[in-house]
Protein backbone atom coordinates (compact mmCIF):
# COMPACT_ATOMS: atom_id res chain seq x y z
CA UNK A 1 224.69 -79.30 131.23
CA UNK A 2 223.47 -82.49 131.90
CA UNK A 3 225.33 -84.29 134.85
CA UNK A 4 227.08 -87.34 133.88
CA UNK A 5 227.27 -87.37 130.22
CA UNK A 6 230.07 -85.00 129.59
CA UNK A 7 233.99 -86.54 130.49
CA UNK A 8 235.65 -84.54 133.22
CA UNK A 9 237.38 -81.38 132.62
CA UNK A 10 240.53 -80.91 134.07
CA UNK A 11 243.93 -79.14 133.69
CA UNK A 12 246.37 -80.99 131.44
CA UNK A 13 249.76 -79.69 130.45
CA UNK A 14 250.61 -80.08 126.56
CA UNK A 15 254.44 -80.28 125.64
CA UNK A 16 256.03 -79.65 122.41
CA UNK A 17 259.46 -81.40 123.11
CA UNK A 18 260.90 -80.43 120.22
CA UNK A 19 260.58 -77.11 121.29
CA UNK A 20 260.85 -77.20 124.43
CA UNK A 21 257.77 -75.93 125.62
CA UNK A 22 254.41 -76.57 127.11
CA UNK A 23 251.41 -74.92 128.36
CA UNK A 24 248.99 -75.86 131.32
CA UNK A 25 245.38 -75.32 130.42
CA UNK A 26 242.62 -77.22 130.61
CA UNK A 27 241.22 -80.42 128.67
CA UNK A 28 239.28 -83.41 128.60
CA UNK A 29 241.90 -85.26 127.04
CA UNK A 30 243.07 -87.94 129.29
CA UNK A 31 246.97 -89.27 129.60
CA UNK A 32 248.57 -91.65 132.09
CA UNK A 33 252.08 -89.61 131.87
CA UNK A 34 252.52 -86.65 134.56
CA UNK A 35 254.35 -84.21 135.18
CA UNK A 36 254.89 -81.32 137.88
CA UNK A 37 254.41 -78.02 136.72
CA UNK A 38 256.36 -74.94 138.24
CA UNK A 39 253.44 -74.30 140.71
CA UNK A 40 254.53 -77.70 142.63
CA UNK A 41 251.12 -79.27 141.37
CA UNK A 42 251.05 -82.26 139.29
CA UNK A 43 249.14 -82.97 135.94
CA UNK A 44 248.61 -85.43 132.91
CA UNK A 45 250.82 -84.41 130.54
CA UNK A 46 249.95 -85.10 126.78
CA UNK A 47 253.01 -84.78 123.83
CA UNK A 48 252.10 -83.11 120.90
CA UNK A 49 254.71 -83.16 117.46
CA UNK A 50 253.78 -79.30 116.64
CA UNK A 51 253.04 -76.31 118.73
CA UNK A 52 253.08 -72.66 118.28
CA UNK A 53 256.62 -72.03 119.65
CA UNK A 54 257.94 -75.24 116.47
CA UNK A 55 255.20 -74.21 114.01
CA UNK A 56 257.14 -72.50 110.66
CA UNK A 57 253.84 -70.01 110.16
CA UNK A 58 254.48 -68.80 114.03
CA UNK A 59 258.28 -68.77 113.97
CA UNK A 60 258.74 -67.05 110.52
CA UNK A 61 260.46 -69.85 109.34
CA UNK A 62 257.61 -70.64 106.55
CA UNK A 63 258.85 -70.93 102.68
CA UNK A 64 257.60 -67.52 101.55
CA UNK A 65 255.90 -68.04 97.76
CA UNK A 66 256.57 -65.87 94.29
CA UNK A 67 252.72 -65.43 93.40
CA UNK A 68 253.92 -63.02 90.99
CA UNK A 69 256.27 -65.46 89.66
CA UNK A 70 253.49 -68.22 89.67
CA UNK A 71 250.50 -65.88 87.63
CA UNK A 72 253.51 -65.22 84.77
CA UNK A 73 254.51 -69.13 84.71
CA UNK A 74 250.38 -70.06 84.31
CA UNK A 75 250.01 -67.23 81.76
CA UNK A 76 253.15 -68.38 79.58
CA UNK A 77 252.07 -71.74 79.68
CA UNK A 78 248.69 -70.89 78.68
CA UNK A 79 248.66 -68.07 76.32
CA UNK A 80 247.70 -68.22 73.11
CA UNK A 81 249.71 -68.60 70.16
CA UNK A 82 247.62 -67.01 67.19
CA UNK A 83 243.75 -66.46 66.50
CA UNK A 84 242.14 -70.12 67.01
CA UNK A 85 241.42 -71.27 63.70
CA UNK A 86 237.70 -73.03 63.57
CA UNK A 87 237.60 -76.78 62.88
């Protein structure tokens, strides 16, 4: 890498609040908030609306479909009534 083009890459803790839970990793997304992590260190913390732990796909609380209930609503609405008559 080139030195001094890229933005500094640090740890930064993301927190779902909603779900009450974050994750330290690392980033070069920038935040003035902190906070102190359980190892005593502090980082920038950065608030996100939707993580794994509040996701529906990840918690199994997704709206499951009826595809077979979907093909038979498609095929009544578009079956044909009758040979086609020519014009």
């Amino acid at each position: 890498m080139k030195p001094g083009i890229h933005p500094a890459y640090r740890p930064v803790v993301y927190r779902d609040r909603a779900a009450d839970f974050a994750i330290l990793t690392r980033s070069t997304a920038t935040s003035d908030q902190t906070v102190e992590w359980t190892d005593g260190n502090t980082y920038p913390v950065i608030d996100v609306q939707i993580s794994s732990a509040s996701h529906p796909f990840w918690t199994g609380r997704q709206r499951l479909l009826d595809t077979e209930g979907r093909v038979e609503k498609f095929r009544a609405k578009y079956a044909r009534r009758g040979p086609q008559q020519p014009s």
